[in-house]
Protein backbone atom coordinates (compact mmCIF):
# COMPACT_ATOMS: atom_id res chain seq x y z
CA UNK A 1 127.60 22.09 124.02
CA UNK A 2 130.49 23.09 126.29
CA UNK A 3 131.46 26.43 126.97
CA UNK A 4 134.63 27.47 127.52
CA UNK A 5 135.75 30.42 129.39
CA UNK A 6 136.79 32.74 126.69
CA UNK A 7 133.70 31.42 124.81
CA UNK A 8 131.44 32.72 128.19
CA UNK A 9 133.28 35.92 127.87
CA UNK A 10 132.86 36.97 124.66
CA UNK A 11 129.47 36.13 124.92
CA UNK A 12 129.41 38.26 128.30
CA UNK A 13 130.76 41.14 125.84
CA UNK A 14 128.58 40.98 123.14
CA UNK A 15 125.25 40.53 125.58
CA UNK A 16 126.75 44.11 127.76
CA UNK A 17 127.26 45.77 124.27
CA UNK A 18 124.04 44.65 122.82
CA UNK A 19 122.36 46.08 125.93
CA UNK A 20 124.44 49.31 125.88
CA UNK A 21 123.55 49.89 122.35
CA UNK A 22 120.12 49.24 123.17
CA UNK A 23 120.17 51.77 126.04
CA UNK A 24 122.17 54.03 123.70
CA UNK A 25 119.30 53.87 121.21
CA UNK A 26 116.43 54.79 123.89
CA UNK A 27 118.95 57.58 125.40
CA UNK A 28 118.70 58.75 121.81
CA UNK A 29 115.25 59.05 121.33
CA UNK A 30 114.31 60.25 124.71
CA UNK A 31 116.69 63.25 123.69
CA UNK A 32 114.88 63.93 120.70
CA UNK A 33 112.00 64.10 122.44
CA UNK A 34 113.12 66.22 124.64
CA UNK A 35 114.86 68.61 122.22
CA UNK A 36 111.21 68.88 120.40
CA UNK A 37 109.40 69.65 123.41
CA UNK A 38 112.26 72.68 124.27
CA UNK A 39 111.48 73.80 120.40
CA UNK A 40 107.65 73.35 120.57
CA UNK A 41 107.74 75.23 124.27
CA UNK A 42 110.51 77.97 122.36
CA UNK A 43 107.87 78.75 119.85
CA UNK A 44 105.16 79.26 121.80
CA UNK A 45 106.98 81.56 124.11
CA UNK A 46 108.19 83.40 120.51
CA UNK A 47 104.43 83.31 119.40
CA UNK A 48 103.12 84.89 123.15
CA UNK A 49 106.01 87.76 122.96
CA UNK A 50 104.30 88.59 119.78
CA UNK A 51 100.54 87.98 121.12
CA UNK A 52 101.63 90.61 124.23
CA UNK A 53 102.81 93.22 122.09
CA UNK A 54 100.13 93.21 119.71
CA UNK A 55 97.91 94.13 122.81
CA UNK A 56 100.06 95.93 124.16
CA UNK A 57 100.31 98.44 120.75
CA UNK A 58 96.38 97.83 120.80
CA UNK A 59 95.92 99.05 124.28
CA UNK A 60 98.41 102.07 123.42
CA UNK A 61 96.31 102.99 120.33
CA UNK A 62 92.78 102.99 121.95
CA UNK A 63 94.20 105.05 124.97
CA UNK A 64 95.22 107.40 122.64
CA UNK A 65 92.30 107.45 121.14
CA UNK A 66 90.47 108.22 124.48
CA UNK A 67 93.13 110.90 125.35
CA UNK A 68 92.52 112.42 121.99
CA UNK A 69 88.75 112.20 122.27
CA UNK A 70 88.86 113.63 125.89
CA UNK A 71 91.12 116.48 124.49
CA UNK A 72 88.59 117.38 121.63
CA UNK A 73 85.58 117.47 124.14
CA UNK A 74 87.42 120.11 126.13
CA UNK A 75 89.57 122.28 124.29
CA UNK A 76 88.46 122.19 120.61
CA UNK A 77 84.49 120.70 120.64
CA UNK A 78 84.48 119.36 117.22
CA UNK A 79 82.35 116.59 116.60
CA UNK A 80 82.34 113.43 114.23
CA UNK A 81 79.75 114.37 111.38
CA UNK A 82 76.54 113.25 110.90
CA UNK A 83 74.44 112.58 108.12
CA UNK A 84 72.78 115.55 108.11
CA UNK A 85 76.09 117.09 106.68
CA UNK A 86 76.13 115.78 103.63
CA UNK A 87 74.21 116.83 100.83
CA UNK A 88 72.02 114.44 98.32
CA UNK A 89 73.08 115.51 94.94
CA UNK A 90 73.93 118.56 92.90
CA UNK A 91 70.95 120.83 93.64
CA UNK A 92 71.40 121.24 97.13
CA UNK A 93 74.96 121.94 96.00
CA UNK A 94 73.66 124.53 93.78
CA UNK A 95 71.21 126.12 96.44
CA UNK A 96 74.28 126.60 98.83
CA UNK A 97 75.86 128.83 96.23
CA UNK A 98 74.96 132.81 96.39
CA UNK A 99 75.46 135.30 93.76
CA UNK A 100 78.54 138.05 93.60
CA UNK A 101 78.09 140.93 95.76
CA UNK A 102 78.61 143.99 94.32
CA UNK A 103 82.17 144.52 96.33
CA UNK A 104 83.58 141.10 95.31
CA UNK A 105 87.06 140.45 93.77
CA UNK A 106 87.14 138.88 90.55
CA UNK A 107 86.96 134.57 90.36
CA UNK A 108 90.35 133.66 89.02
CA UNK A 109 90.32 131.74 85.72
CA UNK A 110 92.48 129.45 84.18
CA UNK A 111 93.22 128.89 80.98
CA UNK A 112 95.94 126.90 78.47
CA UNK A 113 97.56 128.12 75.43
CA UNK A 114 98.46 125.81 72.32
CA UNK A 115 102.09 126.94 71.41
CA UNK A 116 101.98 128.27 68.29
CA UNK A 117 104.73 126.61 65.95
CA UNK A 118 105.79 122.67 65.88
CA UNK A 119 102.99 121.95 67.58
CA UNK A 120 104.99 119.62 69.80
CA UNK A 121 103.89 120.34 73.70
CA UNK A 122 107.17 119.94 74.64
CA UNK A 123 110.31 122.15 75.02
CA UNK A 124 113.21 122.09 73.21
CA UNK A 125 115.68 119.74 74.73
CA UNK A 126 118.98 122.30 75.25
CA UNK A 127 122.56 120.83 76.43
CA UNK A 128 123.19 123.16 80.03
CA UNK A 129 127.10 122.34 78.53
CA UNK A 130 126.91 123.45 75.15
CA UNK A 131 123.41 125.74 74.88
CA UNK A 132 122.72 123.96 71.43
CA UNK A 133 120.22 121.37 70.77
CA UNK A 134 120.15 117.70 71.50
CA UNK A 135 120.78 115.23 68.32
CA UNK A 136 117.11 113.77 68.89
CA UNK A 137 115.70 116.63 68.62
CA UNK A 138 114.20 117.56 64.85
CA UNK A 139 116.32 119.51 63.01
CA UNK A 140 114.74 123.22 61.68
CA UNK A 141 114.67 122.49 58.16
CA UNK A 142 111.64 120.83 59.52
CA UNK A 143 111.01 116.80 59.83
CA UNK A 144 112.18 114.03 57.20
CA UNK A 145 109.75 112.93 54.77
CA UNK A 146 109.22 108.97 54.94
CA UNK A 147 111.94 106.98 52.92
CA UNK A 148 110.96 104.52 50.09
CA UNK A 149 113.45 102.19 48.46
CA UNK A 150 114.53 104.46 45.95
CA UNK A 151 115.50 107.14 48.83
CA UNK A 152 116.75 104.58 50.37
CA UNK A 153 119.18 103.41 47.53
CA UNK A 154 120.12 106.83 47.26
CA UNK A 155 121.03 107.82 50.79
CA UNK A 156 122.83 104.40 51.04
CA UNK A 157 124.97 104.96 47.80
CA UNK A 158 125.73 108.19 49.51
CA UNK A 159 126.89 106.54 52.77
CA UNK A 160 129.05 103.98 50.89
CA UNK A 161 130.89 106.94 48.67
CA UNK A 162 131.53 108.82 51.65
CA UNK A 163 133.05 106.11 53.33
CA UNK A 164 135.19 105.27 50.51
CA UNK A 165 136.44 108.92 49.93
CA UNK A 166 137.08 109.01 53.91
CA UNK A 167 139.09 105.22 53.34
CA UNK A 168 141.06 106.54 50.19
CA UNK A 169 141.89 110.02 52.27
CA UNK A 170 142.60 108.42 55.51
CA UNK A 171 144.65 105.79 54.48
CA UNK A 172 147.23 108.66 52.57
CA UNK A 173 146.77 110.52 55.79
CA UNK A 174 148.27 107.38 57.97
CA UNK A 175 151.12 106.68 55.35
CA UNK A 176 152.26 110.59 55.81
CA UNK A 177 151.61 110.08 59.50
CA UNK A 178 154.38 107.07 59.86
CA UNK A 179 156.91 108.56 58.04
């Protein structure tokens, strides 16, 4: 096989370019590798910032808690309770109670009223605007009895007339209206 010079060459090429992209391709990868260690080495920093101030809230909160327990031992003295503080059940409740002296105000008792009327428990719903009564509210001839189908029929019938009459009245009212 001969080889000619431009056949050597090109050759040459292709052999520096398939090196090159070789090279290219580790270059690559190292880079990645890099780039993961920088995030991995990121996120730890991120997850010791938040490490350090958790402590450092924790070590804030426990001095306080010294400071405040130092400042109850000398100015105010109380103390945590114990268990002889608490009582077992009702009777020792009972026992700590002692009867009226003579002297002694009144208790104060409470007490509810049932309003006597709709016996609803609830006010009357006014308008601030008009002082009248809200449409949900039930009207004072007192509330509707239920419907069947013949009151039904009835009020419906009703309806229809009514609309008819305002049709028949409001259409002559239009005519007189355009002309």
């Amino acid at each position: 096989m001969n080889l000619t010079r431009d056949r050597a060459r090109s050759l040459g090429w292709a052999l520096i370019l398939s090196v090159c992209f070789a090279l290219t391709i580790v270059l690559t990868f190292r880079v990645n590798a890099v780039k993961s260690q920088v995030r991995l080495t990121e996120r730890q920093i991120v997850a010791l910032k938040k490490e350090k101030l958790f402590l450092e809230t924790e070590f804030e909160a426990r001095a306080s808690q010294q400071q405040l327990r130092n400042l109850n031992a000398v100015e105010f003295g109380y103390e945590a309770p114990g268990a002889a503080q608490y009582l077992e059940g009702e009777r020792q409740l009972a026992l700590l109670g002692k009867p009226r002296a003579p002297d002694a105000p009144e208790p104060i008792r409470v007490a509810s009223a049932v309003p006597v009327g709709d016996g609803s428990g609830f006010p009357a719903m006014v308008s601030p605007l008009t002082g009248k009564a809200l449409a949900a509210e039930v009207p004072e001839s007192g509330p509707r009895e239920p419907t069947d189908a013949a009151g039904l029929k009835a009020r419906l019938v009703r309806l229809d007339s009514d609309v008819a009459a305002g049709q028949a009245g409001g259409g002559t009212d239009e005519k007189a209206g355009q002309e």
